[in-house]
N, C-alpha and C. Protein backbone atom coordinates (compact mmCIF):
# COMPACT_ATOMS: atom_id res chain seq x y z
N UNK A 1 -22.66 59.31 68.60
CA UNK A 1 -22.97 58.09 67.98
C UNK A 1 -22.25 57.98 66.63
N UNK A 2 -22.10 59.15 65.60
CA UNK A 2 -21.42 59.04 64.51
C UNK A 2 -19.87 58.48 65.24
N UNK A 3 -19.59 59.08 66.04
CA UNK A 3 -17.98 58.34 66.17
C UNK A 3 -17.83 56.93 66.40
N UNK A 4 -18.49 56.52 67.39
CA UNK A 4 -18.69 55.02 67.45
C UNK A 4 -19.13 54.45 65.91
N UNK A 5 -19.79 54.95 65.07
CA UNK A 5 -19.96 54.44 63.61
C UNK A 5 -18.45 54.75 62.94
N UNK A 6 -18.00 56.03 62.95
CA UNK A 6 -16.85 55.91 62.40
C UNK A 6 -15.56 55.41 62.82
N UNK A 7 -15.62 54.74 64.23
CA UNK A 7 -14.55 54.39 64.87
C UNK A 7 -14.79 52.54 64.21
N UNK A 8 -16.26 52.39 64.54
CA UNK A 8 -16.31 50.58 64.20
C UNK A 8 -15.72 49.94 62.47
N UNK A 9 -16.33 51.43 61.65
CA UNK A 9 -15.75 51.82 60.27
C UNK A 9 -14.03 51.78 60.06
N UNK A 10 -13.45 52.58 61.19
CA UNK A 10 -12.08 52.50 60.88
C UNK A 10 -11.62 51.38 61.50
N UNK A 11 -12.08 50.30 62.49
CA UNK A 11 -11.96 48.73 63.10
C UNK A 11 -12.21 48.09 62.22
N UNK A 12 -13.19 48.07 61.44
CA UNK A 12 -13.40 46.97 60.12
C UNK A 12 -12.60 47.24 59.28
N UNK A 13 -12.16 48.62 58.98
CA UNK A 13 -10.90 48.60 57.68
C UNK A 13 -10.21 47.97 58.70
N UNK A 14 -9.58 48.35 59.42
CA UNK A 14 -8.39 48.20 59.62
C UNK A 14 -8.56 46.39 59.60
N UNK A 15 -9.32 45.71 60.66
CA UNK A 15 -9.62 43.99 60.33
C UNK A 15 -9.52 43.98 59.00
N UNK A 16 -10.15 44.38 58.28
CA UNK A 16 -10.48 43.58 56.94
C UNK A 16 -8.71 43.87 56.39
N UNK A 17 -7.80 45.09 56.73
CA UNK A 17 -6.63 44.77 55.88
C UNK A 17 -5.61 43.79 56.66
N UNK A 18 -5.72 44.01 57.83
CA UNK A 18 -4.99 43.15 58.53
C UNK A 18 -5.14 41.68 58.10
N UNK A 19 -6.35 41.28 57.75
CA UNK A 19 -6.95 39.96 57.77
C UNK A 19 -6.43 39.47 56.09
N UNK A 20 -6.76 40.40 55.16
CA UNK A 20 -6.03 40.56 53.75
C UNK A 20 -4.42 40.26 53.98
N UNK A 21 -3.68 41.05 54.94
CA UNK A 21 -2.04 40.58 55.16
C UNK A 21 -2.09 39.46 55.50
N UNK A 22 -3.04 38.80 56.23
CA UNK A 22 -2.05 37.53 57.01
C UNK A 22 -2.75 36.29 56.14
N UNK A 23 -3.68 37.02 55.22
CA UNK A 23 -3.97 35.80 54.01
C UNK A 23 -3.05 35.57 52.87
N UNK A 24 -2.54 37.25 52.69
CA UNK A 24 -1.60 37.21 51.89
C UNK A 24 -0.16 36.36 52.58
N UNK A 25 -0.25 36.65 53.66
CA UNK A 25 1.10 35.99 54.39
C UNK A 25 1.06 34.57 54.29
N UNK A 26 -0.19 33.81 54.23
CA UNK A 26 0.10 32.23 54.37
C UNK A 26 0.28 31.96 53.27
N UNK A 27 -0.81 32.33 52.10
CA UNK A 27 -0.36 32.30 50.70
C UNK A 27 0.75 32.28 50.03
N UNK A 28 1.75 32.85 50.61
CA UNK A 28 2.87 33.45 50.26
C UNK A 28 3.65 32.32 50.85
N UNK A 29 3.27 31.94 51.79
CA UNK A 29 4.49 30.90 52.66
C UNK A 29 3.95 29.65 51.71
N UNK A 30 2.99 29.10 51.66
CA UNK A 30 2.66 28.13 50.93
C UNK A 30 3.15 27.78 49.74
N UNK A 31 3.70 28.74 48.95
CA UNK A 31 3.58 28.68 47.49
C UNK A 31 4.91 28.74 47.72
N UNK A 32 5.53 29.13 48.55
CA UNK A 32 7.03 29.50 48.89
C UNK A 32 7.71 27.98 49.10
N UNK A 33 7.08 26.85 49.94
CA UNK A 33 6.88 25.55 50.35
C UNK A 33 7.14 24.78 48.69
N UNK A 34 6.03 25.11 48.47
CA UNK A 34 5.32 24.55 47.15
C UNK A 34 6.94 24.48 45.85
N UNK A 35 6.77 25.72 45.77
CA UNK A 35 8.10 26.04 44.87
C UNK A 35 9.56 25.53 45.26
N UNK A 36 9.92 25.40 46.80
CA UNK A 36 10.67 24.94 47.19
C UNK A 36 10.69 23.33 46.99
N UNK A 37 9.62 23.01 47.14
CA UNK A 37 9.62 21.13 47.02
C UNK A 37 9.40 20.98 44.91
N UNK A 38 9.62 21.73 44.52
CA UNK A 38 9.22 21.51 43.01
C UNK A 38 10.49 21.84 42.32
N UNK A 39 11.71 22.82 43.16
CA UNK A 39 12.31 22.78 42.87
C UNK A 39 13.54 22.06 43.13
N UNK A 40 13.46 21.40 44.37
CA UNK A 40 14.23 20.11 44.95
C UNK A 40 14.27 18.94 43.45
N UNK A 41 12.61 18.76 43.64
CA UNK A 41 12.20 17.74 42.17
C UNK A 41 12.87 17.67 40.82
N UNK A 42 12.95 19.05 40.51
CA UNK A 42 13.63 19.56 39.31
C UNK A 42 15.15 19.49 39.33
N UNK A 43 15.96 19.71 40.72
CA UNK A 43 17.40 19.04 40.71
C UNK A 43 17.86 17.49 40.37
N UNK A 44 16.68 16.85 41.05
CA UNK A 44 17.02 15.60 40.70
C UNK A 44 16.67 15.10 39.87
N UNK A 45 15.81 15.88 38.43
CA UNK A 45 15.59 15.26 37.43
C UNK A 45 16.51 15.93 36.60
N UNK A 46 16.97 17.14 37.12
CA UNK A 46 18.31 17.61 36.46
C UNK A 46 19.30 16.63 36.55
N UNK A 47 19.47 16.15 37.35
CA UNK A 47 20.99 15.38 37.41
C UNK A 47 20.63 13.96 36.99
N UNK A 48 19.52 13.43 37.21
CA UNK A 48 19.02 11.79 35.95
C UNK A 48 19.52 12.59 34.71
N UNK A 49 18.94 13.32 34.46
CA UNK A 49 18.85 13.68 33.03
C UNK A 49 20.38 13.66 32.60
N UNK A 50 21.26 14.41 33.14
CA UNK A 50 22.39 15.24 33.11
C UNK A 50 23.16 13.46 33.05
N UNK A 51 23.07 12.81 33.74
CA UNK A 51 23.79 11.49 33.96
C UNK A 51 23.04 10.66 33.26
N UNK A 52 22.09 10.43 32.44
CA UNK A 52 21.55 9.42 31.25
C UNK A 52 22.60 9.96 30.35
N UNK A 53 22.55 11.50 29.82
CA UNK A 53 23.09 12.37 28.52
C UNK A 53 24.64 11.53 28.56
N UNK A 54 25.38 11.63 29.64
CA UNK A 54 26.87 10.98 30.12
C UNK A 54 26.68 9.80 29.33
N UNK A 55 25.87 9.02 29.75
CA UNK A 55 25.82 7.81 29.63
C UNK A 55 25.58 7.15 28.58
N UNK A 56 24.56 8.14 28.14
CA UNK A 56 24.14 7.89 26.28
C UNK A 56 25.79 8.48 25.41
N UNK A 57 26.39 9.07 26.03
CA UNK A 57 27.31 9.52 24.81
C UNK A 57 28.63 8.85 25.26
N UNK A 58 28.77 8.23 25.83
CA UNK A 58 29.94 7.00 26.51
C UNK A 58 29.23 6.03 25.51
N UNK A 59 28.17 5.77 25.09
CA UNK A 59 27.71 4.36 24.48
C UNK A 59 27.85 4.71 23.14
N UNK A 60 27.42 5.99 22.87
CA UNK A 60 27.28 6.66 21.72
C UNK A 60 29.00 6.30 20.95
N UNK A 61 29.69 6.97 21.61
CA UNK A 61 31.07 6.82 21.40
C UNK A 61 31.43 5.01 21.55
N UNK A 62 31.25 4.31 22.25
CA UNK A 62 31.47 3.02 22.25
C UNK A 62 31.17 2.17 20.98
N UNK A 63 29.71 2.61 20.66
CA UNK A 63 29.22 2.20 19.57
C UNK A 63 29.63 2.62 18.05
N UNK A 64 30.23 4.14 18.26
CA UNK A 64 31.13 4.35 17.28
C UNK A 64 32.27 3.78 16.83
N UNK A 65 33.00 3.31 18.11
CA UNK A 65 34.46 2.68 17.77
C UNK A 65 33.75 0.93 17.42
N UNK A 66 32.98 0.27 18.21
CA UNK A 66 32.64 -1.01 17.90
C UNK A 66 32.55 -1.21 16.05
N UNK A 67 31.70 -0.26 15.64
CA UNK A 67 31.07 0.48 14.63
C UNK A 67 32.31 0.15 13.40
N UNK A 68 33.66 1.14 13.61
CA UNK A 68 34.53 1.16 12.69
C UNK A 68 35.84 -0.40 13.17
N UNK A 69 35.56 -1.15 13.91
CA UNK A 69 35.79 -1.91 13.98
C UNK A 69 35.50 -2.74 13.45
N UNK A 70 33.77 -3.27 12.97
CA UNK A 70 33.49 -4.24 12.63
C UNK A 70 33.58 -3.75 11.21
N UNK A 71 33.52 -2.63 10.80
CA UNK A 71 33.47 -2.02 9.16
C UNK A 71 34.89 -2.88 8.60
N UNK A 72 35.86 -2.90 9.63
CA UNK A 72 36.97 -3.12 9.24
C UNK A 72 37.35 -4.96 9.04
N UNK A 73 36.48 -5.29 10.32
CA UNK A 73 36.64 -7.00 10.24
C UNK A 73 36.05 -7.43 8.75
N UNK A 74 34.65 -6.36 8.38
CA UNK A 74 33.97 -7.01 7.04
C UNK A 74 34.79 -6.82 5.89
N UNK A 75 35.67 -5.23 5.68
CA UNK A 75 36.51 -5.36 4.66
C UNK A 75 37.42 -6.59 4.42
N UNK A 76 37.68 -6.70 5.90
CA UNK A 76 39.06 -8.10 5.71
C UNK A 76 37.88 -9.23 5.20
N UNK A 77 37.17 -9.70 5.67
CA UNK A 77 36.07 -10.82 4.98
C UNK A 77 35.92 -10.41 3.58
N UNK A 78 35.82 -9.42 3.45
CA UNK A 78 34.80 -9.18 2.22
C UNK A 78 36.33 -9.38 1.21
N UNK A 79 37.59 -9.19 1.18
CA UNK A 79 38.92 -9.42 0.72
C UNK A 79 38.85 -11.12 0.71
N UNK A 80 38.67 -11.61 1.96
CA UNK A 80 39.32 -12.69 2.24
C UNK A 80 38.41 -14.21 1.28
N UNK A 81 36.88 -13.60 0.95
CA UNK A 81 36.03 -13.92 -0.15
C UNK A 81 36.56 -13.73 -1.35
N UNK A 82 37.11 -12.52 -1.37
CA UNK A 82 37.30 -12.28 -2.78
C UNK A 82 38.56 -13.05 -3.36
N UNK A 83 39.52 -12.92 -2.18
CA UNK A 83 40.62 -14.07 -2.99
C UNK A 83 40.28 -15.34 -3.20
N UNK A 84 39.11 -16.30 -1.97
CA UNK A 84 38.71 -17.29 -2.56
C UNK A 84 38.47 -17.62 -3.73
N UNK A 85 37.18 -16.54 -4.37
CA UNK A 85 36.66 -16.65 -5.26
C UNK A 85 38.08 -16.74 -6.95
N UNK A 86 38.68 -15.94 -6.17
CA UNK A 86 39.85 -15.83 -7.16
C UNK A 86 40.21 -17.02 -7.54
N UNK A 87 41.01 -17.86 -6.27
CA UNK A 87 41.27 -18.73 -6.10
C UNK A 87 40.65 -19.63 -7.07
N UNK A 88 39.41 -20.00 -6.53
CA UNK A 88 38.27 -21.11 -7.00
C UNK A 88 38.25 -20.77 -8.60
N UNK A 89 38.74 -19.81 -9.10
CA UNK A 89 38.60 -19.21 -10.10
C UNK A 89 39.89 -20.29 -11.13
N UNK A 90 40.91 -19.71 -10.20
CA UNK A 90 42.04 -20.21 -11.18
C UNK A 90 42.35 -22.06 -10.87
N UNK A 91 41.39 -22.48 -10.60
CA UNK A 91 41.43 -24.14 -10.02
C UNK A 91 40.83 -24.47 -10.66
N UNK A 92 41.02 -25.70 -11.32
CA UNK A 92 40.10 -26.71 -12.27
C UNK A 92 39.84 -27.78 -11.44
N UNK A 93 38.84 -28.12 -10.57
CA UNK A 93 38.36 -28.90 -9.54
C UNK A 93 38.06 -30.19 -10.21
N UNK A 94 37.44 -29.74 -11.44
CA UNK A 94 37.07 -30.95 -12.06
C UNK A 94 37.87 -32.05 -13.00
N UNK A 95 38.53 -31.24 -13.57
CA UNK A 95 40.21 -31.91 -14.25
C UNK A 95 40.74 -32.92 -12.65
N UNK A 96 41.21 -32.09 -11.36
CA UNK A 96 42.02 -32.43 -10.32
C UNK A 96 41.05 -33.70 -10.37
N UNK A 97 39.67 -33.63 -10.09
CA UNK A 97 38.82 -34.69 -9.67
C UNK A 97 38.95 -35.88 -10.41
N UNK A 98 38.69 -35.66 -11.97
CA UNK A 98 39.05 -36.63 -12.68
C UNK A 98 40.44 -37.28 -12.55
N UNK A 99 41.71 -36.38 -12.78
CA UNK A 99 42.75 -36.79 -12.81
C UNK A 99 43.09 -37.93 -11.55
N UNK A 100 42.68 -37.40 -9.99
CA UNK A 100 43.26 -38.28 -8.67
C UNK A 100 42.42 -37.92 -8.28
N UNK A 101 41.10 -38.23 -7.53
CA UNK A 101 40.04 -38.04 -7.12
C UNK A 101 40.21 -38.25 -5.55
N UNK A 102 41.50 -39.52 -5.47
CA UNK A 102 41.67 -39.06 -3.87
C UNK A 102 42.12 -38.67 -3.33
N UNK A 103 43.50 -37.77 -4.29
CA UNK A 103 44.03 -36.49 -3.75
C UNK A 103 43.31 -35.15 -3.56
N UNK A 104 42.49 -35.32 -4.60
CA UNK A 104 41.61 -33.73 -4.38
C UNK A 104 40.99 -34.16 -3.03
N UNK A 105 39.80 -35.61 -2.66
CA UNK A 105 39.16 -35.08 -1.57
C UNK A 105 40.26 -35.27 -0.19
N UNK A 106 41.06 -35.77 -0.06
CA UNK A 106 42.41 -35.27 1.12
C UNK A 106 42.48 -33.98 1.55
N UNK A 107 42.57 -33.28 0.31
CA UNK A 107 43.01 -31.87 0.04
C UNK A 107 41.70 -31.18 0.92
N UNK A 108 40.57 -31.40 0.05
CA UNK A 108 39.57 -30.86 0.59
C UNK A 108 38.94 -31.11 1.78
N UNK A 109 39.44 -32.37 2.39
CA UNK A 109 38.65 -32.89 3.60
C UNK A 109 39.87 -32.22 5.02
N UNK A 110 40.83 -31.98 4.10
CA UNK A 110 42.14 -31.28 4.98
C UNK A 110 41.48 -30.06 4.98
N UNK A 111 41.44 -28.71 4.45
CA UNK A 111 41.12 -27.39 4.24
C UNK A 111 39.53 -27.33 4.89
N UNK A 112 39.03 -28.20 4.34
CA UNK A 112 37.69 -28.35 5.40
C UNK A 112 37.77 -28.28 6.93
N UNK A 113 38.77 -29.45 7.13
CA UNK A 113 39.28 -29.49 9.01
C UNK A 113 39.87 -28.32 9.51
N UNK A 114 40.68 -27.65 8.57
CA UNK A 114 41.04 -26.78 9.22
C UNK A 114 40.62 -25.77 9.31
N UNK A 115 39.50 -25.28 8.23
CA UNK A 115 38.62 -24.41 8.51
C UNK A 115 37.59 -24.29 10.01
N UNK A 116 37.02 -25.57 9.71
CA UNK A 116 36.02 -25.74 11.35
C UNK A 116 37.20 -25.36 12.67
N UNK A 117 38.05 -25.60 12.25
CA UNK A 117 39.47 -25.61 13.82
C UNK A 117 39.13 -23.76 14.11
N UNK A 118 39.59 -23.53 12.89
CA UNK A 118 39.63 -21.78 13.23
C UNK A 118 38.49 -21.87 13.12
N UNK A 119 36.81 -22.10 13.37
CA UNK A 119 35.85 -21.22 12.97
C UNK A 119 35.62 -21.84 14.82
N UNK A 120 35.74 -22.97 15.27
CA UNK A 120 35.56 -23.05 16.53
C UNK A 120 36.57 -22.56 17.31
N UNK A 121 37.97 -22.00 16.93
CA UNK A 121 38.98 -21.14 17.86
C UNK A 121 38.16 -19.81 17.95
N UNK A 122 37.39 -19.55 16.84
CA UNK A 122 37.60 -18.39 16.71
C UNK A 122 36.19 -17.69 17.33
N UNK A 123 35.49 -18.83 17.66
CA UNK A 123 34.11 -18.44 18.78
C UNK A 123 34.26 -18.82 20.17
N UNK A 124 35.13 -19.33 20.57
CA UNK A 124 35.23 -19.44 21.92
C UNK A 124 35.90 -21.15 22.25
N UNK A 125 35.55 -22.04 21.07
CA UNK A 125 36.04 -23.15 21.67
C UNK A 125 37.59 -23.46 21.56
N UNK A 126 37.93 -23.52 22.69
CA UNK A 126 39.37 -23.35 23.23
C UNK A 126 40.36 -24.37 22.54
N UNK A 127 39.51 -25.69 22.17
CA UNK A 127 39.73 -27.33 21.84
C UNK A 127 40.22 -27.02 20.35
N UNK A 128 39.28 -26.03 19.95
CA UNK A 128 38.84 -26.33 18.23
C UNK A 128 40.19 -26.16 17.57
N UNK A 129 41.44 -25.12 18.22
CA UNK A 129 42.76 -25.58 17.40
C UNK A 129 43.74 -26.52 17.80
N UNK A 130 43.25 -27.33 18.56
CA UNK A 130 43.87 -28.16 19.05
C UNK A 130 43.69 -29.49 18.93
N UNK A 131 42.40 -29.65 18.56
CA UNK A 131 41.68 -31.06 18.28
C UNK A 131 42.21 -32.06 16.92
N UNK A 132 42.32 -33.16 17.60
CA UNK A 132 42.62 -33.63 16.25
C UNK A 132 41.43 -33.94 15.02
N UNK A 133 42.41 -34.52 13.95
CA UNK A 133 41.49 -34.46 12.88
C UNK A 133 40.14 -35.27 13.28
N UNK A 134 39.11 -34.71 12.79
CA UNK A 134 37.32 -35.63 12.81
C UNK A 134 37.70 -36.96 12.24
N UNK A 135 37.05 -37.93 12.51
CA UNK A 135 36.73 -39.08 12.11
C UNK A 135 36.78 -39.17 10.77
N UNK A 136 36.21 -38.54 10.01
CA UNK A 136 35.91 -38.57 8.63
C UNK A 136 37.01 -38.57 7.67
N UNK A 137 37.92 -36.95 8.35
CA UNK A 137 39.35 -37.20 8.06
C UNK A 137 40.51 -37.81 8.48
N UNK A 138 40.44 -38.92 9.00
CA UNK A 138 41.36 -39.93 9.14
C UNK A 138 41.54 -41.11 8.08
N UNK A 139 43.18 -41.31 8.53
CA UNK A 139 43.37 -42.14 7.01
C UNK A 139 42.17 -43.25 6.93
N UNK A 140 42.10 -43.86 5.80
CA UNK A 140 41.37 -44.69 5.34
C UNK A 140 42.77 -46.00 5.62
N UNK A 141 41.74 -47.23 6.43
CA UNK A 141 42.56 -48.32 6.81
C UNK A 141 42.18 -49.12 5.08
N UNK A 142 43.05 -49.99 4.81
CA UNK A 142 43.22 -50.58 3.86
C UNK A 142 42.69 -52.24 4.13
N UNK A 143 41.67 -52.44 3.21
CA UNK A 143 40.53 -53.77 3.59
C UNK A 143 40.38 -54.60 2.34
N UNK A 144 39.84 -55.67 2.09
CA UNK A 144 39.48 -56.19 1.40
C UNK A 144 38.42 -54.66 0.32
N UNK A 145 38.58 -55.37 -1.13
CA UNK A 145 37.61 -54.19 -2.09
C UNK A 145 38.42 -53.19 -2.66
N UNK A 146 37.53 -52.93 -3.63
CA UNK A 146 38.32 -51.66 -4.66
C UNK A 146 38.16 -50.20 -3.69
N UNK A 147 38.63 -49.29 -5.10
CA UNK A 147 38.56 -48.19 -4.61
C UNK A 147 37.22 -47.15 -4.42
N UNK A 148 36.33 -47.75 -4.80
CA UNK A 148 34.69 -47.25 -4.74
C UNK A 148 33.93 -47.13 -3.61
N UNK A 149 32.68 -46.86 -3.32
CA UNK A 149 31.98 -46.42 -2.33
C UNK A 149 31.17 -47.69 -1.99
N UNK A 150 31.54 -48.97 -2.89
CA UNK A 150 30.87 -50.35 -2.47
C UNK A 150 32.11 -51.22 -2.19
N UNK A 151 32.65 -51.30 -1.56
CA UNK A 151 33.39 -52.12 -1.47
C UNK A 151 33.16 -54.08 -1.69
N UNK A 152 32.40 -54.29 -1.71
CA UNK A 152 32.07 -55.59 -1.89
C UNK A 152 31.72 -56.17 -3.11
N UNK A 153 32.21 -54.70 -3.87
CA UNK A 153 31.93 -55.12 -5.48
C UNK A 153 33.01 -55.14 -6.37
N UNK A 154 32.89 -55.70 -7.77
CA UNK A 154 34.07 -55.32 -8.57
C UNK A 154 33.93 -54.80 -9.21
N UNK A 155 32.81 -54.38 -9.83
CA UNK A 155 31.97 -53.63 -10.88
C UNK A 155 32.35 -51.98 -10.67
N UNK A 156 33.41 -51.49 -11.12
CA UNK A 156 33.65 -50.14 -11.27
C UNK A 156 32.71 -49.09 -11.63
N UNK A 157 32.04 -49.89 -12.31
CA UNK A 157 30.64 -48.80 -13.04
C UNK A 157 30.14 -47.80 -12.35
N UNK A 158 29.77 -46.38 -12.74
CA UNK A 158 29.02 -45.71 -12.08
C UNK A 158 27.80 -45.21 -12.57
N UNK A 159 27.18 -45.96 -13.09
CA UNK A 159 25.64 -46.42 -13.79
C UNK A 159 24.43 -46.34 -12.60
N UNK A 160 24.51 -45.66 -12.34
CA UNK A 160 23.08 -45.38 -11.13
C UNK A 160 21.68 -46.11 -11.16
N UNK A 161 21.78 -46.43 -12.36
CA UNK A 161 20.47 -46.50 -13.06
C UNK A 161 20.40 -48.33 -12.74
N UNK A 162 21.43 -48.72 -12.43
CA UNK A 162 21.18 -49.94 -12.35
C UNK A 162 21.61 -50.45 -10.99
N UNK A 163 20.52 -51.49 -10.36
CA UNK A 163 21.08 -51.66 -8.51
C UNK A 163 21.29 -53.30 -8.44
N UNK A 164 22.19 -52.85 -7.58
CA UNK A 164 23.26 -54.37 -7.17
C UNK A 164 23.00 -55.03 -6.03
N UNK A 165 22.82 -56.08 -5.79
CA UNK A 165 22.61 -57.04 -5.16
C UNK A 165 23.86 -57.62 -4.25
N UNK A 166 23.96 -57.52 -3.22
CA UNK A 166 24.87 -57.69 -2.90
C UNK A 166 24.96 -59.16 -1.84
């Protein structure tokens, strides 16, 4: 009878390790699965990643050259102000005004037109150097009346303070 106890003794070890291997065995395949699909995951967030980094430093660099480009358009502005100012500097607008008042605004209604020409060439409208002069700057037709902003008057005066009846 002891052998049958020690034989059922060495059947249960032996089950119980056998049964321990093939737990350890699925375990093992599982996690094996597991790691395999986690590491599939991890390639393809390797290579997003890896191809954003590309992509950020193509822009990175794009944005650098845009960058010293426009640094460079503002120097030329920031020059192209400054000679104005020069300009405006060494001009007596108000002498010219007094002296021929309708040569200065010619002048100015000219430099005006041609400013808007290049500021609309220079955004896209195709017309803007090509267009002729605005309405405004076209000659003045010659009519009955002086040279003033009333024509129906004779009164040269520029007395504000007092209103005309016309």
């Amino acid at each position: 009878m002891a052998r049958v106890y020690i034989l059922l003794l060495v059947f249960g070890l032996l089950g119980g390790v056998g049964f321990g291997a093939w737990k350890y065995y699925t375990d093992t395949q599982q996690r094996i699965q597991t790691l395999a699909e986690n590491n599939a995951k991890l390639e393809t967030a390797l290579e997003t990643s890896e191809a954003s980094i590309t992509a950020l430093q193509a822009q990175a660099e794009q944005t650098a050259k845009l960058t010293v480009e426009l640094q460079g358009k503002l120097q030329q502005a920031e020059q192209y102000g400054d000679n104005l100012r020069k300009r405006l500097r060494q001009l007596d607008l108000n002498a010219d005004a007094l002296a021929n008042p309708s040569d200065l605004e010619g002048r100015m209604n000219g430099a005006t037109a041609k400013l808007w020409r290049e500021i609309m060439g220079e955004t896209g409208n195709d017309t803007g150097s090509k267009s002729p002069n605005p309405q405004w700057l076209q000659p003045k037709t010659t009519g009955a009346g002086d040279q003033n902003s009333n024509p129906g008057s004779a009164d040269n005066s520029t007395d504000s303070s007092q209103t005309q009846a016309n």
